[in-house]
C-alpha atoms as a PDB file:
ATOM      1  CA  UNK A   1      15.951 146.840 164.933  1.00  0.00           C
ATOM      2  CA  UNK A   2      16.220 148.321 161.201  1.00  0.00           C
ATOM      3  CA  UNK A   3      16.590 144.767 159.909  1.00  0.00           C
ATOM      4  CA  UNK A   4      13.029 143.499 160.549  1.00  0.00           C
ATOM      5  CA  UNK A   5      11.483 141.352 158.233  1.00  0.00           C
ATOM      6  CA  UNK A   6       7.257 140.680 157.688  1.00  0.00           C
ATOM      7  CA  UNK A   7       4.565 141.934 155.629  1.00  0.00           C
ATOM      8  CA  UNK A   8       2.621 144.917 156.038  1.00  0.00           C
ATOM      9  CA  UNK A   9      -0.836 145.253 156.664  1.00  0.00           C
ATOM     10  CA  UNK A  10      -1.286 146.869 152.993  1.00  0.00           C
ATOM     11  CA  UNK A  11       0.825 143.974 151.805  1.00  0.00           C
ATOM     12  CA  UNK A  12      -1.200 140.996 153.041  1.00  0.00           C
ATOM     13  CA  UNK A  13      -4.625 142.868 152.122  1.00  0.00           C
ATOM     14  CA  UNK A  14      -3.652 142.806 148.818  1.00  0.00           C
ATOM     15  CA  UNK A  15      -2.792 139.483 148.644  1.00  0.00           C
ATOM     16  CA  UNK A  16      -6.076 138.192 150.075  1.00  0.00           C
ATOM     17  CA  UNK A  17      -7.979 140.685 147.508  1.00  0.00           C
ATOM     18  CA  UNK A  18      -5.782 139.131 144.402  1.00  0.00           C
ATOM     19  CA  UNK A  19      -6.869 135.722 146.425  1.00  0.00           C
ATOM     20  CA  UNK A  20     -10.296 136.372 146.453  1.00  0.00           C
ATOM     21  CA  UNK A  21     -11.072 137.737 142.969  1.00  0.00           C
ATOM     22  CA  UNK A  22      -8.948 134.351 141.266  1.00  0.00           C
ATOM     23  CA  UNK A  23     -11.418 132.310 143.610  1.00  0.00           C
ATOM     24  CA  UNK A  24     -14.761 134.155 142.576  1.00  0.00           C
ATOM     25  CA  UNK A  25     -13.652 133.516 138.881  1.00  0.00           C
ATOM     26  CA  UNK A  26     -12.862 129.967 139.283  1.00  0.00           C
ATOM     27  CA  UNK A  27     -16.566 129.260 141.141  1.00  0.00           C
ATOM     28  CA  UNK A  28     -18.076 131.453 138.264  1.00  0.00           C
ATOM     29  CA  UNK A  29     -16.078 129.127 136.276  1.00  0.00           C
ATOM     30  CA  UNK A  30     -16.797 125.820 137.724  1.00  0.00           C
ATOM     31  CA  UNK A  31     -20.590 125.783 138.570  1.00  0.00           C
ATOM     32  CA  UNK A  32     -21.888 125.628 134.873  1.00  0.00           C
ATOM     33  CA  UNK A  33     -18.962 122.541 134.015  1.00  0.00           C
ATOM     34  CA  UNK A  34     -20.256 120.666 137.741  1.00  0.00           C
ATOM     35  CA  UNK A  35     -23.600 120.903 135.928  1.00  0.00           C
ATOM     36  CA  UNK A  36     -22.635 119.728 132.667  1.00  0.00           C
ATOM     37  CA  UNK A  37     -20.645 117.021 134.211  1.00  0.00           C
ATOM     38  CA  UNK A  38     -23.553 115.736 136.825  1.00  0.00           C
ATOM     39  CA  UNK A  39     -26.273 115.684 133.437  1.00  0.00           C
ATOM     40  CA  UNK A  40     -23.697 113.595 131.455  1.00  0.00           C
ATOM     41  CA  UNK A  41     -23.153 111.466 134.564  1.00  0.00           C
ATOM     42  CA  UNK A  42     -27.179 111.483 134.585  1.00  0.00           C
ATOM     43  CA  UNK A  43     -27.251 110.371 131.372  1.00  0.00           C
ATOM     44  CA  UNK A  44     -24.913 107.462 131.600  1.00  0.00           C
ATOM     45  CA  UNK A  45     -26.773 106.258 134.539  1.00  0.00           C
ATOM     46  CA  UNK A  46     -29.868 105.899 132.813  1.00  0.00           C
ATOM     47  CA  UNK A  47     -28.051 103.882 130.256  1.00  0.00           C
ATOM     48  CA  UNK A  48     -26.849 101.774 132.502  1.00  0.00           C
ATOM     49  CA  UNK A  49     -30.013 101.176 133.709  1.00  0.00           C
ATOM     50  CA  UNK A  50     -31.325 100.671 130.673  1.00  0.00           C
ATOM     51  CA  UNK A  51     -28.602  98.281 129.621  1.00  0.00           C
ATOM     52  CA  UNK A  52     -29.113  96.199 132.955  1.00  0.00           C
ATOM     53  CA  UNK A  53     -32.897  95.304 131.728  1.00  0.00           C
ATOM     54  CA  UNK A  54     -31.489  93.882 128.518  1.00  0.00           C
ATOM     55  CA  UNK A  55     -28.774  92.262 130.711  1.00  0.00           C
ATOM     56  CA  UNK A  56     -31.723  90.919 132.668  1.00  0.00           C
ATOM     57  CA  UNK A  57     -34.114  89.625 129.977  1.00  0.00           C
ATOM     58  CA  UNK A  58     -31.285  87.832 128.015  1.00  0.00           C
ATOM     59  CA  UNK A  59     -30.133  85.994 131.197  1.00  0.00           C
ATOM     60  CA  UNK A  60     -33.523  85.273 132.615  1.00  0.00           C
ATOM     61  CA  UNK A  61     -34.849  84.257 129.546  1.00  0.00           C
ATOM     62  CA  UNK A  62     -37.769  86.178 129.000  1.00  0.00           C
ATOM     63  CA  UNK A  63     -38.950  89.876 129.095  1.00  0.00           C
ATOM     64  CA  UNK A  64     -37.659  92.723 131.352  1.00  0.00           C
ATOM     65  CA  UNK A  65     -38.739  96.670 131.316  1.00  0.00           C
ATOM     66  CA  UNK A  66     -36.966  99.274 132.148  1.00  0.00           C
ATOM     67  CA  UNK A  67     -39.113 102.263 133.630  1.00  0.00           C
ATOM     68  CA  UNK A  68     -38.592 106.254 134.091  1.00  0.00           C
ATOM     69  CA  UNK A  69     -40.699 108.132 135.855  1.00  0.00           C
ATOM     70  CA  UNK A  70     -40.361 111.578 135.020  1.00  0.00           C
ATOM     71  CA  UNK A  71     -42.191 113.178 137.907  1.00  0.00           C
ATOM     72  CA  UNK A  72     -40.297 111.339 140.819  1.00  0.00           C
ATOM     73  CA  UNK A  73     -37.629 111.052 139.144  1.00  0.00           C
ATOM     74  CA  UNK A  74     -37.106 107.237 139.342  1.00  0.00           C
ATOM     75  CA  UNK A  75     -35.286 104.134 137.653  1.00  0.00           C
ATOM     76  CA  UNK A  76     -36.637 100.926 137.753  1.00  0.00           C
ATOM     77  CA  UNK A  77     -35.954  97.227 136.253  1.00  0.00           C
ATOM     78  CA  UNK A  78     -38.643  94.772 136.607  1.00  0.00           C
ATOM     79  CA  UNK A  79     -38.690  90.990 135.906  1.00  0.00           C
ATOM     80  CA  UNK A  80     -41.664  90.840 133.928  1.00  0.00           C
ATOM     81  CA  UNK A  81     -42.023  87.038 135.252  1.00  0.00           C
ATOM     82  CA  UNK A  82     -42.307  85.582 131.638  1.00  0.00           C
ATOM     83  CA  UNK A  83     -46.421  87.609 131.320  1.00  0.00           C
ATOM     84  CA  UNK A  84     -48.672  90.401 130.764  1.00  0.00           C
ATOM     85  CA  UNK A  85     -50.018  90.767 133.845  1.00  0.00           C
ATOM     86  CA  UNK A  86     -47.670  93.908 135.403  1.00  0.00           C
ATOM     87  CA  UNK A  87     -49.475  92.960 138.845  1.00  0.00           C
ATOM     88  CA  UNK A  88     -46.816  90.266 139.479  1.00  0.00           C
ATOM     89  CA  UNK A  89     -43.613  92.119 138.508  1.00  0.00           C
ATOM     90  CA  UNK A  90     -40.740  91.701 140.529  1.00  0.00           C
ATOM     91  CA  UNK A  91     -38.803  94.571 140.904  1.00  0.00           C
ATOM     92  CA  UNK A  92     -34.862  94.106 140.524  1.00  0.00           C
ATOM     93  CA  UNK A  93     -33.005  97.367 140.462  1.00  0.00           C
ATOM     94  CA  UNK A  94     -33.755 100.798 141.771  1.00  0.00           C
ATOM     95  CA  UNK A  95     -32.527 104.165 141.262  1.00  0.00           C
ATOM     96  CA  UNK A  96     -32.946 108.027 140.423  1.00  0.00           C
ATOM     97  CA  UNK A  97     -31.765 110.971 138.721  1.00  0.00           C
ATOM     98  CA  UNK A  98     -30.415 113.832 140.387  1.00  0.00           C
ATOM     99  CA  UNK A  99     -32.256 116.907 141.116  1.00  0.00           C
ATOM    100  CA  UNK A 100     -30.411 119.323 139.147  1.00  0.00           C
ATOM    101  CA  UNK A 101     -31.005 117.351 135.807  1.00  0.00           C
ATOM    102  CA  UNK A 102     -34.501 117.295 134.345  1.00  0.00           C
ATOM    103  CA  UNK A 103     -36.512 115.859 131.848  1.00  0.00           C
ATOM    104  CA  UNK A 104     -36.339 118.401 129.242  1.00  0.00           C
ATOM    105  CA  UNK A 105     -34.908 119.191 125.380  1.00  0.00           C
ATOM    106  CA  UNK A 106     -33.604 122.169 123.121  1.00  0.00           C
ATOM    107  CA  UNK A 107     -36.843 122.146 121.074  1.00  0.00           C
ATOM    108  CA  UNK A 108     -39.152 122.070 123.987  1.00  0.00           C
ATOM    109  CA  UNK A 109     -40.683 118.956 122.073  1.00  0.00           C
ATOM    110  CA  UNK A 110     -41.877 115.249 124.403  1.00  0.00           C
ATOM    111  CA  UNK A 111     -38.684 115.206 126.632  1.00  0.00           C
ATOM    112  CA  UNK A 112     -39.295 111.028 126.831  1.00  0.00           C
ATOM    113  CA  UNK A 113     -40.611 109.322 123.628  1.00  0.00           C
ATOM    114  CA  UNK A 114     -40.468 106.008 125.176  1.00  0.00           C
ATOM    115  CA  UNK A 115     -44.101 104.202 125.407  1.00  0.00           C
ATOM    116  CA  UNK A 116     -46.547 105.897 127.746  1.00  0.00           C
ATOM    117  CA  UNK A 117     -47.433 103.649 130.965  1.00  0.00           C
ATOM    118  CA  UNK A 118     -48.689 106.399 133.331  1.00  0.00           C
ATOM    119  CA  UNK A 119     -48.598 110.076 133.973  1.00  0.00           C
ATOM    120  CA  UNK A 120     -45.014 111.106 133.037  1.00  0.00           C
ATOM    121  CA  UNK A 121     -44.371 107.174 133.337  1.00  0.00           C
ATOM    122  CA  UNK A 122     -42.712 105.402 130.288  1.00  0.00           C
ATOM    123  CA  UNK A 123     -40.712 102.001 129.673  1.00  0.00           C
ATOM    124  CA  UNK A 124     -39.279 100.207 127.383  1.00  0.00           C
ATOM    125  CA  UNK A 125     -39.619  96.510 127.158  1.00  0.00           C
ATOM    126  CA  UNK A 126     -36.560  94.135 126.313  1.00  0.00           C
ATOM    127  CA  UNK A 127     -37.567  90.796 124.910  1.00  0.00           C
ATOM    128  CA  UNK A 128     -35.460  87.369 125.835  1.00  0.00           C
ATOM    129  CA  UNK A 129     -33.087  88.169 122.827  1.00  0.00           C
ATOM    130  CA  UNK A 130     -32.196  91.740 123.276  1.00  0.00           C
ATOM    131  CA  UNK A 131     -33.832  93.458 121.476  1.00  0.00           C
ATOM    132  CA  UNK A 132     -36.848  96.134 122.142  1.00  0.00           C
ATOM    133  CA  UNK A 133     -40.250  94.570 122.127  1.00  0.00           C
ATOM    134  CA  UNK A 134     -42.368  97.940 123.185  1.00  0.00           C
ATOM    135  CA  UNK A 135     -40.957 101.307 123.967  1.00  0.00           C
ATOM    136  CA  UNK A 136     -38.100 102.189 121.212  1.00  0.00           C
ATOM    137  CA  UNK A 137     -37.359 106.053 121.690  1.00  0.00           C
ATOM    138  CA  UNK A 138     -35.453 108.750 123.472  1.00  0.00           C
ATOM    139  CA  UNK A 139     -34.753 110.310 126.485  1.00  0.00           C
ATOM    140  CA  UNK A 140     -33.921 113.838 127.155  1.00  0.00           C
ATOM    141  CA  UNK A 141     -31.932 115.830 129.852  1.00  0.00           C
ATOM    142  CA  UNK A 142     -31.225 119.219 130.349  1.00  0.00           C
ATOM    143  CA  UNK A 143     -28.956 120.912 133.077  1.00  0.00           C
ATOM    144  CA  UNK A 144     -27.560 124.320 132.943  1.00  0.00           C
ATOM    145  CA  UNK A 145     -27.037 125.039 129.495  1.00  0.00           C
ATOM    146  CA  UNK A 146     -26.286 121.316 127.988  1.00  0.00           C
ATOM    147  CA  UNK A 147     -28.644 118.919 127.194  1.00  0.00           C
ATOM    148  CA  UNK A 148     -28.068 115.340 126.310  1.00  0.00           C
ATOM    149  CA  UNK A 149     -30.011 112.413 124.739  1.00  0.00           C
ATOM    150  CA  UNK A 150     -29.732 108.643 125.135  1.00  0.00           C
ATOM    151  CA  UNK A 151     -32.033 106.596 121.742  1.00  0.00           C
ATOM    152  CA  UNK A 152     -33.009 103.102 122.749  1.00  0.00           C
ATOM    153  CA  UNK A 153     -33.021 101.389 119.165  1.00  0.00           C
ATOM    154  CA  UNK A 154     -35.838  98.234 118.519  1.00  0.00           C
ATOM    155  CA  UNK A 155     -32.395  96.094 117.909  1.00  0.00           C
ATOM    156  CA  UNK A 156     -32.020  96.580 121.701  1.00  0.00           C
ATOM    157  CA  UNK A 157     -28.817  99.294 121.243  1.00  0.00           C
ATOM    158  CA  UNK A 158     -28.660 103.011 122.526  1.00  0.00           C
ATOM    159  CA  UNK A 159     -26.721 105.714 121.557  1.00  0.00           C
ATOM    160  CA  UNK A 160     -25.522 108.940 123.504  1.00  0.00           C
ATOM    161  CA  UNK A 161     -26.010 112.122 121.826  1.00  0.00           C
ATOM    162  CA  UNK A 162     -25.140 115.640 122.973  1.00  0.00           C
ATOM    163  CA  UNK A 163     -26.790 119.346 121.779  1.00  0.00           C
ATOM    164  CA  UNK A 164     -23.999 121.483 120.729  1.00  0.00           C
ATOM    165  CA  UNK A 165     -26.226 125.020 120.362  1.00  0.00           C
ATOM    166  CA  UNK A 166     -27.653 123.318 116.813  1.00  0.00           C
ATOM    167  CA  UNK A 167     -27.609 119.904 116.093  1.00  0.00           C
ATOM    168  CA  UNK A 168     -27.161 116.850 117.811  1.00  0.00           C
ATOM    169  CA  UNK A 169     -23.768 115.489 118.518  1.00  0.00           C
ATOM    170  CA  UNK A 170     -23.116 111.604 118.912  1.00  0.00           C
ATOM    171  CA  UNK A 171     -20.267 110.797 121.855  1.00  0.00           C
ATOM    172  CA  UNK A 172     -20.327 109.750 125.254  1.00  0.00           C
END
């Protein structure tokens, strides 16, 4: 019986307590990078979004708006049906941000410059050619520590930029 083998109690608690700090370092780790990552996929969302409304207003022929609404958080395309009158709009695509990202910037300036169509409600408007018609700007998120921007050009482009602690950084 001198030639068991196993681990001792001390053994095994040791173990588990080398275990658990490596784990409470990596979640320490992780949370603030899950963040960062779910406000850059935020941010590319909105793009897209923003993207499908030119998509929509070059193949329909006529204009298309894309809409944020910073207070409930929404996405929206609309066929503007080839008028002015927003009372007919046809709504096309549908979506929303996730709740840890929000509206916000470094500088604590206007988190959206787009134009104004509401309380906390902007758009920008995409003629039949691509480009912007209303409604050229930016839009700002913040989550955790990062904070990202997407610029919606009149010439119908946008461009991703990033806040690296003191200046804007272009990338996607």
């Amino acid at each position: 019986m001198g030639n068991q083998r196993g681990v001792t109690l001390i053994e095994m608690v040791a173990v588990v307590a080398v275990a658990s700090v490596m784990l409470v370092s990596a979640i320490g780790y992780s949370v603030p990078w899950m963040a960062k990552q779910t406000m850059r996929s935020a941010v590319h969302d909105v793009r897209s979004f923003m993207q499908l409304a030119k998509i929509e207003a070059v193949s329909r022929n006529h204009e298309c708006r894309f809409v944020v609404d910073g207070v409930n958080r929404t996405l929206e395309v609309w066929d503007m049906l080839g008028n002015t009158d927003p009372t007919d709009d046809v709504l096309l695509h549908d979506g929303r941000v996730p709740d840890p990202v929000s509206f916000d910037r470094p500088d604590g300036g206007t988190p959206v410059t787009l134009q104004v169509i509401g309380a906390k409600v902007f758009q920008t408007v995409f003629a039949s050619d691509g480009t912007v018609s209303s409604g050229s700007g930016d839009v700002f998120f913040h989550s955790a520590e990062s904070f990202g921007r997407i610029g919606v050009h009149a010439a119908g482009g946008t461009t991703i930029s990033y806040w690296n602690g003191s200046a804007w950084q272009v990338g996607s």
